[in-house]
Protein backbone atom coordinates (compact mmCIF):
# COMPACT_ATOMS: atom_id res chain seq x y z
CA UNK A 1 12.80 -30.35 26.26
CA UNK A 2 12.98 -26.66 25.38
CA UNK A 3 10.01 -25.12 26.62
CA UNK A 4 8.42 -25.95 30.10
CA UNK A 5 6.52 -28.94 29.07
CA UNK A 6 6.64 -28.93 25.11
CA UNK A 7 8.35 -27.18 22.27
CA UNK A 8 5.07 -25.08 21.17
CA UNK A 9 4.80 -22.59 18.06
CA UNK A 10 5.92 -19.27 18.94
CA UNK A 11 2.02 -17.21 19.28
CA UNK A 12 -0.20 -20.09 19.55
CA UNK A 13 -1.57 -19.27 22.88
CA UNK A 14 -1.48 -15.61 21.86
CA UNK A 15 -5.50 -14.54 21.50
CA UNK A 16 -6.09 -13.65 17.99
CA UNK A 17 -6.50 -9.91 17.04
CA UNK A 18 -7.78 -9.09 13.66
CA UNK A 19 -7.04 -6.60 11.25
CA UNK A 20 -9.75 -3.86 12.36
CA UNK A 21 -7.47 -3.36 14.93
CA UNK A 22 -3.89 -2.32 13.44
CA UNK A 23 -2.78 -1.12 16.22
CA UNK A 24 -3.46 -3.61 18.29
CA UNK A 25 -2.64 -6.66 15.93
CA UNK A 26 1.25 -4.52 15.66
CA UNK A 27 0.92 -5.13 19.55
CA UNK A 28 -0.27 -9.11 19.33
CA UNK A 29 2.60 -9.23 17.14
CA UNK A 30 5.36 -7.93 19.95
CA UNK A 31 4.18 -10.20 22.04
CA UNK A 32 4.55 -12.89 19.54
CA UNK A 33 8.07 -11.67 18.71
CA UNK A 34 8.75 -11.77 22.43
CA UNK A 35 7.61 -15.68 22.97
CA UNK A 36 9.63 -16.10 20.34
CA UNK A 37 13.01 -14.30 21.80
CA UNK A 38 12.09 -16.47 24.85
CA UNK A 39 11.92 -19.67 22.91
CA UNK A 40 15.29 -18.94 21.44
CA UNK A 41 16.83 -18.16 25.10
CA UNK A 42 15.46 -21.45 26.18
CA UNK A 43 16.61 -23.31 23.25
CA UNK A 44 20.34 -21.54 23.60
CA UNK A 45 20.45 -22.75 27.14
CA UNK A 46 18.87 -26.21 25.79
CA UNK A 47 21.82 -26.64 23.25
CA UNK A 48 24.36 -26.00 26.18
CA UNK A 49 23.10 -28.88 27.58
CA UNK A 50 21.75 -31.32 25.91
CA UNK A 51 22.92 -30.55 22.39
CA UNK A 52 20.87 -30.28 18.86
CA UNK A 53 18.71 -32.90 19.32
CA UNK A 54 15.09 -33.04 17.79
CA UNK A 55 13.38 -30.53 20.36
CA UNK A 56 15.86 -28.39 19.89
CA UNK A 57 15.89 -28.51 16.21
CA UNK A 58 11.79 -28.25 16.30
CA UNK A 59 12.38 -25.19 18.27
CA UNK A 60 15.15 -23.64 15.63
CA UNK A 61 12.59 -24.34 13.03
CA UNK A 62 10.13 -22.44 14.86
CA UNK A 63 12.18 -19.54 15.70
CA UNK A 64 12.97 -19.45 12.22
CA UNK A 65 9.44 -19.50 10.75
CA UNK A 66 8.30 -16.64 12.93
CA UNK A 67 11.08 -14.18 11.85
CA UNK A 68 10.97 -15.41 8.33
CA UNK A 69 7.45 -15.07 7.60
CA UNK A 70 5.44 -12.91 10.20
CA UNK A 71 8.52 -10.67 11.22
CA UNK A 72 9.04 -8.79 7.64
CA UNK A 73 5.60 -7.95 7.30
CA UNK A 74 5.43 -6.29 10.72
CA UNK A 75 8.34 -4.47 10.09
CA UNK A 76 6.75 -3.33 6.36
CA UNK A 77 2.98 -2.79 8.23
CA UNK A 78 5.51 0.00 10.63
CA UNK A 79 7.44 1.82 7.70
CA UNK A 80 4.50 2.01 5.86
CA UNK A 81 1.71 3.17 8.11
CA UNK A 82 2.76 3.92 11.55
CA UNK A 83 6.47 5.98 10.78
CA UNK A 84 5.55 8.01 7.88
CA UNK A 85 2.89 10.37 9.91
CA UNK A 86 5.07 10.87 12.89
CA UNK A 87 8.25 12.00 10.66
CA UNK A 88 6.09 13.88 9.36
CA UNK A 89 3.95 16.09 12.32
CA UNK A 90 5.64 15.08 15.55
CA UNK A 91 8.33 16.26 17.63
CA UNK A 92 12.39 16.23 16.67
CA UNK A 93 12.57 14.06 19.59
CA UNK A 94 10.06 12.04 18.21
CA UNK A 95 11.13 12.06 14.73
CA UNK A 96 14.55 11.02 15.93
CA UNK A 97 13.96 7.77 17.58
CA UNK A 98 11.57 6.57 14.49
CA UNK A 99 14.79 7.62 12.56
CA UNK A 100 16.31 5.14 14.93
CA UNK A 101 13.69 2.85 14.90
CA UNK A 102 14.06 3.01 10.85
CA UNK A 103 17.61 1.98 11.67
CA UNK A 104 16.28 -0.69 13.78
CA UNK A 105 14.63 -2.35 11.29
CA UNK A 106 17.71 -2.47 8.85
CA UNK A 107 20.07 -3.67 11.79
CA UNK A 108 17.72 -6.47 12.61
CA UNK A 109 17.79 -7.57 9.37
CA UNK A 110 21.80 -8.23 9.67
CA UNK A 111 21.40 -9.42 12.68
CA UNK A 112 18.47 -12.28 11.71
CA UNK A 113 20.96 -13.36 8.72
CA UNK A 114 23.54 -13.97 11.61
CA UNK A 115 21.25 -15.69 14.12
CA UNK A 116 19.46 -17.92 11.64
CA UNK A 117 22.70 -19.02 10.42
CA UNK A 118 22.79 -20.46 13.47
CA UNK A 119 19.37 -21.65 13.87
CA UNK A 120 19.72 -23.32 10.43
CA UNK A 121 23.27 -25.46 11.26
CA UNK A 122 21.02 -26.91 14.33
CA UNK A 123 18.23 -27.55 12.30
CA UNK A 124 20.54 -29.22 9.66
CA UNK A 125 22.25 -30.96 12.53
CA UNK A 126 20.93 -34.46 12.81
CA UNK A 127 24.00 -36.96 12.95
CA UNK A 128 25.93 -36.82 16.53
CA UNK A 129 23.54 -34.25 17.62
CA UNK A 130 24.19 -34.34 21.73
CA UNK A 131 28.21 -33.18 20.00
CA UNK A 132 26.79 -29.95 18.73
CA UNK A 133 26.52 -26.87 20.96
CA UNK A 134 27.07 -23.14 20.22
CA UNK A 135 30.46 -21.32 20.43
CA UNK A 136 30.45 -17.95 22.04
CA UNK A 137 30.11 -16.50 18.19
CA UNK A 138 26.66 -18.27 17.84
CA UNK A 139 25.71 -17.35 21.47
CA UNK A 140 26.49 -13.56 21.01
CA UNK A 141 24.82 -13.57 17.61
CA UNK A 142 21.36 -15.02 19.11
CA UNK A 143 22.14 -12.58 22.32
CA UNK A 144 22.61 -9.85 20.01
CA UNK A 145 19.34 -10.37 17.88
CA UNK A 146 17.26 -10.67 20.99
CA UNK A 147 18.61 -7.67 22.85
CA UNK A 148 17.76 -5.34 19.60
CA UNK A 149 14.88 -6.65 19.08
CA UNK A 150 13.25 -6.42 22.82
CA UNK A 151 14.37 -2.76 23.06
CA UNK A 152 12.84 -1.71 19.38
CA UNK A 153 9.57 -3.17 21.15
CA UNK A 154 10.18 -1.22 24.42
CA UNK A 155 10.07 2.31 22.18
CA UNK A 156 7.73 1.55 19.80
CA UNK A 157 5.01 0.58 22.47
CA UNK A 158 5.92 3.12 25.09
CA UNK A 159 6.05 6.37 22.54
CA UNK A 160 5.65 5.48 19.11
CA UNK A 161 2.80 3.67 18.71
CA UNK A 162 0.39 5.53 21.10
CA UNK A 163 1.78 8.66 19.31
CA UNK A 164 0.97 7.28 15.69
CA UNK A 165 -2.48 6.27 16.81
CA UNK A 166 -3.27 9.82 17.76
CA UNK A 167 -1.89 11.66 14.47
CA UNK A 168 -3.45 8.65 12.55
CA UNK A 169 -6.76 9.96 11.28
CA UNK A 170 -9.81 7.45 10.35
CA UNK A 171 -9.18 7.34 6.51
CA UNK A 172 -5.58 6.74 7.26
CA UNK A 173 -6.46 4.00 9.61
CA UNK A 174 -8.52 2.40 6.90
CA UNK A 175 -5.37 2.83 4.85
CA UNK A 176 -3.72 0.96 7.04
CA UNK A 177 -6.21 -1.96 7.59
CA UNK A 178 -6.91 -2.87 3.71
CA UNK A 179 -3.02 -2.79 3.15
CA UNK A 180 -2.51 -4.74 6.34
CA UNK A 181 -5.24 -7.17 5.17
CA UNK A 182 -4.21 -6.96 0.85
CA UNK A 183 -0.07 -8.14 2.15
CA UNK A 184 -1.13 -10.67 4.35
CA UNK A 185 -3.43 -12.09 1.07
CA UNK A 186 -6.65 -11.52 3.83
CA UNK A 187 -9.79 -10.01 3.24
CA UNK A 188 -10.09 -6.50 4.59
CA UNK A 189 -12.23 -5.41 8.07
């Protein structure tokens, strides 16, 4: 199997945060984003050895969901609401690694179209399975994903996001919340 016991949906056992607190829902989302990096280095390892069968398609599909569906909006919730004020007040250190960050975002995206590529040809995989395991290609485009992705996290929660929640000011934060709440077709806090 892929996970220790069972292939489990990336977040599940991640305690719900709502929406009256953005900042700390971005932060249940991270560490959503980084049970789902581990899934996908379990399942990597799992397809080395045991090939595409039907845990490790369950855990493609999983993988797949998450970044599909929860991932953009994260990234919009950021460009939106937490960037704009610290471009706009904080340091030229500061503004620097959110125009980096910015940059994240778009090199993630090319990145996900790789690595889902490969998540989809396991999930699509079903005659022969045990036959199918990544190249180096696939490998490196997973490793690559996963590697971007867990240092974007690093700076956002070290500097970034404790930053934007001191320039944020309460309207603002409201802001934030009802958008957070409208995208996400959820009533707002």
């Amino acid at each position: 199997m892929v996970t220790t016991n069972r292939v489990a949906l990336p977040g599940h056992h991640t305690p719900a945060v709502g929406l009256e607190a953005p900042f700390e829902m971005l932060e249940a989302c991270h560490e959503r984003v980084h049970r789902s990096l581990d899934l996908l280095r379990r399942l990597q390892q799992h397809v080395q050895d045991k090939g595409a069968d039907s845990d490790a398609r369950a855990a493609a599909r999983d993988v797949m969901r998450y970044f599909d569906q929860a991932a953009p909006l994260h990234h919009q919730d950021e460009e939106l609401h937490v960037f704009p004020p610290l471009l706009q007040t904080a340091s030229a250190q500061v503004r620097a690694l959110v125009l980096q960050l910015q940059q994240d975002h778009l090199a993630m995206e090319t990145c996900w179209s790789a690595a889902r590529a490969v998540l989809l040809e396991l999930v699509l995989h079903e005659s022969n399975a045990a036959s199918l395991h990544l190249n180096l290609q696939q490998m490196a485009a997973l490793d690559d994903f996963a590697d971007l992705y867990a240092q974007h996290i690093k700076h956002e929660e070290d500097l970034v996001y404790p930053l934007a929640r001191a320039t944020l000011a309460p309207a603002a934060l409201q802001a934030m919340r009802v958008d957070m709440a409208r995208r996400r077709g959820v009533q707002a806090p």
